[in-house]
Protein backbone atom coordinates (compact mmCIF):
# COMPACT_ATOMS: atom_id res chain seq x y z
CA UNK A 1 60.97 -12.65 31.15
CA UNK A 2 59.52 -16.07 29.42
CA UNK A 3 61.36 -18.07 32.54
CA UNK A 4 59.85 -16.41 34.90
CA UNK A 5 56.10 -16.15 32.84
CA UNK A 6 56.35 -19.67 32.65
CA UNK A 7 56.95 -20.24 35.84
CA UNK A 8 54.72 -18.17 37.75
CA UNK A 9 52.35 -20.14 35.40
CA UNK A 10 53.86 -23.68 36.72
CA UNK A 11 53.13 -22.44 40.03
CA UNK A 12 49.93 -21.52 39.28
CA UNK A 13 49.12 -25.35 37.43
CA UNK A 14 50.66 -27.30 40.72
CA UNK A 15 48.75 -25.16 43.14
CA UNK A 16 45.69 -25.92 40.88
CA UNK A 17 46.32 -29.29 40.46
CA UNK A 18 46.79 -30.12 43.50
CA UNK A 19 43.05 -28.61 44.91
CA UNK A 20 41.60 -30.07 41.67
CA UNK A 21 43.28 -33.39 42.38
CA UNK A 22 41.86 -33.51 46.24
CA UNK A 23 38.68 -32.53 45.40
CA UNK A 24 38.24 -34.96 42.50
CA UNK A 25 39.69 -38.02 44.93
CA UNK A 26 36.70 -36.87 47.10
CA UNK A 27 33.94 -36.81 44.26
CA UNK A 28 34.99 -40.16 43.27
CA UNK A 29 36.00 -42.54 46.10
CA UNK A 30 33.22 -40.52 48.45
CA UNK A 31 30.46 -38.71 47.06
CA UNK A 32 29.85 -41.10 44.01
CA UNK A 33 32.24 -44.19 44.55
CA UNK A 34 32.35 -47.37 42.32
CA UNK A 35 30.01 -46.95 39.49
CA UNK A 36 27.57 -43.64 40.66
CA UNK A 37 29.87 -41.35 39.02
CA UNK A 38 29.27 -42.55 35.53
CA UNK A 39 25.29 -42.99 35.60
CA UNK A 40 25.24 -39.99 37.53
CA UNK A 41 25.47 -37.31 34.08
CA UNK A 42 28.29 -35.11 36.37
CA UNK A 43 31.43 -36.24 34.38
CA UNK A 44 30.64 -32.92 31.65
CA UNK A 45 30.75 -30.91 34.74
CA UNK A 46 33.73 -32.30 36.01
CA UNK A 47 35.80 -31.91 32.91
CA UNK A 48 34.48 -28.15 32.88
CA UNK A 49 36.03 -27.84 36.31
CA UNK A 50 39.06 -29.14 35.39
CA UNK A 51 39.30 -27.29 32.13
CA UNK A 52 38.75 -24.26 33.80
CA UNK A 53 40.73 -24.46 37.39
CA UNK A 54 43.48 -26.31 35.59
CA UNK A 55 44.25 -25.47 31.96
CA UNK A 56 42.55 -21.91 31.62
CA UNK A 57 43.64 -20.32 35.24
CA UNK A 58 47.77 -21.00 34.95
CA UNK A 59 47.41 -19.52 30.90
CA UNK A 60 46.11 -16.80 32.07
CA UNK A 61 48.58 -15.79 34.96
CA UNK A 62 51.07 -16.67 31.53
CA UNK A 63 48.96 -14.15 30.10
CA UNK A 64 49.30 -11.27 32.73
CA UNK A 65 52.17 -11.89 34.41
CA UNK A 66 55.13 -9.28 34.28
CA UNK A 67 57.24 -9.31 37.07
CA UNK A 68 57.32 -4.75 37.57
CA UNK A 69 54.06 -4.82 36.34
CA UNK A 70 52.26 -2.17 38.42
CA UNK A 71 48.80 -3.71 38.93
CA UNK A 72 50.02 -7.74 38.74
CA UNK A 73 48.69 -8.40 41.81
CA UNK A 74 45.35 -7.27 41.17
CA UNK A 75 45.64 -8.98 38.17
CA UNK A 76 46.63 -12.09 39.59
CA UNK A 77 43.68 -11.54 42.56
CA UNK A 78 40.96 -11.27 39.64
CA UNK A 79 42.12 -14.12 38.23
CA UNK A 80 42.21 -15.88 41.81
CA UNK A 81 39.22 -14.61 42.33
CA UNK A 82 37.70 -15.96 38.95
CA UNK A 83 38.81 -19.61 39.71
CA UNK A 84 37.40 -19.38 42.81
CA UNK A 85 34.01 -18.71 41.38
CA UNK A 86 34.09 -21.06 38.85
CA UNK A 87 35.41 -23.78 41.59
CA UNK A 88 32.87 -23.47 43.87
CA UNK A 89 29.80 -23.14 41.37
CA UNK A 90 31.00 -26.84 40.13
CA UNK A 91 31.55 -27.82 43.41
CA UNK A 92 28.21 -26.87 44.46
CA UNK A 93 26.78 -28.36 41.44
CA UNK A 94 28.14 -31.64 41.65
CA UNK A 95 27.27 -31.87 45.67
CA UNK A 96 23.87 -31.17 44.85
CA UNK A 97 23.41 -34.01 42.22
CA UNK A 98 25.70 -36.70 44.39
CA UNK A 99 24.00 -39.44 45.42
CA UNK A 100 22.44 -39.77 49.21
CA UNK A 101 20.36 -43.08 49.21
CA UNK A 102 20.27 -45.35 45.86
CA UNK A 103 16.73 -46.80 46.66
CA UNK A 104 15.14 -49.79 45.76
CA UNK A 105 11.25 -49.61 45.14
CA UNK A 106 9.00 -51.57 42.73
CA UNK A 107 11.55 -53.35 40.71
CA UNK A 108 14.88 -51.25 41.20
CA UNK A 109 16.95 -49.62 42.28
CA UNK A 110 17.26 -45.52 41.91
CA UNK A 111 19.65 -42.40 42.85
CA UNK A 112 17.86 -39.94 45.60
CA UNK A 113 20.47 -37.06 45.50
CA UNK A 114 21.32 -34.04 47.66
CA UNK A 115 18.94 -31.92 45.85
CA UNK A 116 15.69 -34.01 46.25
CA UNK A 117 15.32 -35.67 49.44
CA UNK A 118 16.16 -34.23 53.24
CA UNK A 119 17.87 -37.23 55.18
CA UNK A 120 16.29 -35.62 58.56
CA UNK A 121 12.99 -36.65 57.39
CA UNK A 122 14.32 -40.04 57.39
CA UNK A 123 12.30 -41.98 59.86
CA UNK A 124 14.79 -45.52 60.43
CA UNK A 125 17.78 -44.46 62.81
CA UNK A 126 19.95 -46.53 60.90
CA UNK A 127 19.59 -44.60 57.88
CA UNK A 128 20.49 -41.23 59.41
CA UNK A 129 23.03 -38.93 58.20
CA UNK A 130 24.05 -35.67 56.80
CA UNK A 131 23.84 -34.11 53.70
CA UNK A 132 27.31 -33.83 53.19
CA UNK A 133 27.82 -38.02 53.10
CA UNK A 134 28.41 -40.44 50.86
CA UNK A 135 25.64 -42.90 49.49
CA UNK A 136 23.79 -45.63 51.38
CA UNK A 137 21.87 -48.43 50.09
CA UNK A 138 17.81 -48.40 51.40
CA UNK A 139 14.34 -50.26 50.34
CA UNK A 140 11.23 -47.97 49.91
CA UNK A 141 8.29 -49.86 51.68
CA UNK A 142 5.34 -48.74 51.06
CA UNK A 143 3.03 -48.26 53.71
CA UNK A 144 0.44 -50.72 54.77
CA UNK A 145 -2.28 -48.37 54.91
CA UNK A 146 -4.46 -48.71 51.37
CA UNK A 147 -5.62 -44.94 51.34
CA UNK A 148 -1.75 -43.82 52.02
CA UNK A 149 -0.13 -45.85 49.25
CA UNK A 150 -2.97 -44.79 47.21
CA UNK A 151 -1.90 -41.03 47.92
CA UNK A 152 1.66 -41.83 46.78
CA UNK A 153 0.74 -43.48 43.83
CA UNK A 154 -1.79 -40.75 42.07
CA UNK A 155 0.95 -38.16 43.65
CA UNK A 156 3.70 -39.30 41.27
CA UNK A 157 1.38 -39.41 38.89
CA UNK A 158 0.54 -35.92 39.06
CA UNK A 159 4.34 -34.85 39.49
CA UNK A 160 4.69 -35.35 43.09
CA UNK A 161 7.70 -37.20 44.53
CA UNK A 162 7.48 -40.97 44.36
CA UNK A 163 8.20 -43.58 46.73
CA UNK A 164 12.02 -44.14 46.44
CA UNK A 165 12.29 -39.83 47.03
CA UNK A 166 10.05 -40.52 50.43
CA UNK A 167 12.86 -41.01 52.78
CA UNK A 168 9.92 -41.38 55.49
CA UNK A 169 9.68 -44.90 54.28
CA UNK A 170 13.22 -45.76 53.93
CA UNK A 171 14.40 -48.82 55.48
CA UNK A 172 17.41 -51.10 55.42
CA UNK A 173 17.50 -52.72 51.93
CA UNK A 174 19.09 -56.18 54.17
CA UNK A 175 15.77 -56.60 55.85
CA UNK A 176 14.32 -56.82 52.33
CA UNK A 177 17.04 -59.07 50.37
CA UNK A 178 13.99 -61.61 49.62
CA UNK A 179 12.09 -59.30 47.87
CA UNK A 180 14.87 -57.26 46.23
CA UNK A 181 16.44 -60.68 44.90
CA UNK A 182 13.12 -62.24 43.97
CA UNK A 183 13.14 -59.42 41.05
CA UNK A 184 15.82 -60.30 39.90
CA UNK A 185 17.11 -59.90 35.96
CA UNK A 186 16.48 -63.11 33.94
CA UNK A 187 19.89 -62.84 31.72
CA UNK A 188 18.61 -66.32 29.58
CA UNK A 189 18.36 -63.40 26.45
CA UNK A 190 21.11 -60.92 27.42
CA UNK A 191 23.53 -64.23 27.00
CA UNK A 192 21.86 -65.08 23.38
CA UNK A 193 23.36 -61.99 22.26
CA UNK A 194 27.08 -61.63 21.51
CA UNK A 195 27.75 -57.88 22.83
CA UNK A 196 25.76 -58.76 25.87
CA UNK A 197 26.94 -62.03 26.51
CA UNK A 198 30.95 -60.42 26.49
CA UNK A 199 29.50 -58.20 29.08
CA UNK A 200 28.41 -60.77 31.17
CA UNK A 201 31.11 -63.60 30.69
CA UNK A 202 33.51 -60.22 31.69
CA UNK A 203 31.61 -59.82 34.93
CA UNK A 204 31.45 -63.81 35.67
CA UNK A 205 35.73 -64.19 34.81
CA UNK A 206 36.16 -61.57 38.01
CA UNK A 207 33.66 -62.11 39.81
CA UNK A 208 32.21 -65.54 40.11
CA UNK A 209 29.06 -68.12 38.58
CA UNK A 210 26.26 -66.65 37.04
CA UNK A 211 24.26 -68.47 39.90
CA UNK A 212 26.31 -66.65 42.48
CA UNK A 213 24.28 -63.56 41.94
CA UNK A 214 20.99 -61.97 41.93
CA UNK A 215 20.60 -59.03 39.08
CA UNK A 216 18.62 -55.38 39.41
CA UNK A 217 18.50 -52.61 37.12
CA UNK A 218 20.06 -49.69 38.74
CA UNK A 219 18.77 -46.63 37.08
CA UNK A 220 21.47 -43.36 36.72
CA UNK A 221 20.44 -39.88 35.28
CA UNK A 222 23.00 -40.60 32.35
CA UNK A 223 22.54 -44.30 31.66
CA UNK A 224 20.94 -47.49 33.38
CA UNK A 225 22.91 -50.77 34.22
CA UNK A 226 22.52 -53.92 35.85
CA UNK A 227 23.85 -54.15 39.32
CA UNK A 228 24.76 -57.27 40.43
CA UNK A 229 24.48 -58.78 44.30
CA UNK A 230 25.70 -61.53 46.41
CA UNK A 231 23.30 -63.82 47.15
CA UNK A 232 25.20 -65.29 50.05
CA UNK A 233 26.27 -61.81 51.61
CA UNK A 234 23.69 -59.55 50.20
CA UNK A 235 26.34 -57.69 49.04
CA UNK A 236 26.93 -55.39 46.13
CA UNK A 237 29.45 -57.09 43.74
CA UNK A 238 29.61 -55.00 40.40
CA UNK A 239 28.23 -53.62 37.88
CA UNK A 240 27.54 -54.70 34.48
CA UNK A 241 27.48 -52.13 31.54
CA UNK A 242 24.29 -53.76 29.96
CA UNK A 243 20.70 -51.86 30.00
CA UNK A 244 18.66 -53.86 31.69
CA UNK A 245 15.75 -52.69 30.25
CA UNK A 246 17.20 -53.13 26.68
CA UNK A 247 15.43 -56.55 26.88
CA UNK A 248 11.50 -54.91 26.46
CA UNK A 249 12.89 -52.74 23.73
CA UNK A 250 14.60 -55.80 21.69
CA UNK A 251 10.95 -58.15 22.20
């Protein structure tokens, strides 16, 4: 009876596996490709999914699972049933948090996810998409009118949503790349420090020059970093595990 406990429970692990596995690929190369996934604070949730679809599911069909047992299958359908639950809470969970726009306003660059911004209200065509895609790159402008970007400014000070959660104002960040890159990161002190500098000379041995690039702080629910651009495509290029704003705290 252990042979066939055990496998009923291998069955069990592959079939889990296997909509774990496709669902994961998704989270990672889709919803929150390259670097979102680990600034985004979703990992936890993900290993809680996977603990729970993968590891505690098949133990308990090991658990239940007699092979004349009289009520196995409604055993087996509770547990179904269970995983099923618990798969689609995390799945909900982690497609409300992924990452629609990351927005650059002010001085960098932000996550607007799922659950804070509607892409309908999205005013620029080229911006346009469902809720259900992946993250695109915009610039927050902020509106000409003096009495408007007054209203948004003593909005998010009183708790309202700020400029870079205003998809009304959303516009393509490669119209901007003057502005964005005129902010960008002066590393003269990150490179006076050894752990930094390893960071950096890391980034520059794959990558390119220092002088290649123009660096923005990319701010994550978990963790901030530097994102690094192109300054001859206007292109993403990496990331670089430093926090960028680790500079003010060290003066």
């Amino acid at each position: 009876m252990l042979t066939k406990k055990l496998t009923a429970s291998l069955y069990h692990f592959l079939i889990s596996l296997l909509i774990v596995g496709a669902f994961l690929a998704f989270v990672k190369f889709y919803w929150y490709p390259g670097h979102l996934l680990a600034i985004s604070g979703v990992t936890s949730i993900l290993l809680i999914l996977v603990a729970i679809d993968i590891t505690l599911g098949p133990l308990m069909t090991f658990v239940v699972y007699k092979p004349n047992k009289p009520k196995l299958k409604l055993d087996l359908s509770i547990i179904a049933a269970l995983q099923i639950a618990a798969f689609s809470y995390g799945m909900f969970t982690i497609y409300q948090g992924h990452p629609l726009y990351v927005v650059y306003a002010v001085n960098s660059f932000t996550v607007a996810t799922a659950n804070e911004i509607d892409p309908n209200d999205v005013s620029n065509k080229q911006l346009l998409k469902s809720k259900l895609a992946g993250p695109q790159i915009a610039f927050a402008k902020m509106p000409k009118d003096p009495k408007e970007s007054a209203d948004i400014l003593f909005g998010a000070f009183a708790g309202k949503p700020d400029i870079d959660k205003l998809p009304q104002y959303f516009e393509p960040y490669d119209k901007h790349l003057d502005d964005i890159f005129a902010k960008s990161i002066d590393l003269t002190k990150l490179l006076d420090k050894k752990d930094t500098k390893q960071e950096l000379e890391k980034f520059f041995s794959h990558n390119g020059d220092k002088g290649d690039f123009a660096y923005l702080p990319l701010v994550g629910k978990s963790k901030d970093v530097i994102w690094a651009f192109n300054k001859k495509t206007g292109k993403p290029a990496g990331i670089i595990n430093i926090d960028p704003y680790q500079m003010a705290v060290n003066n």
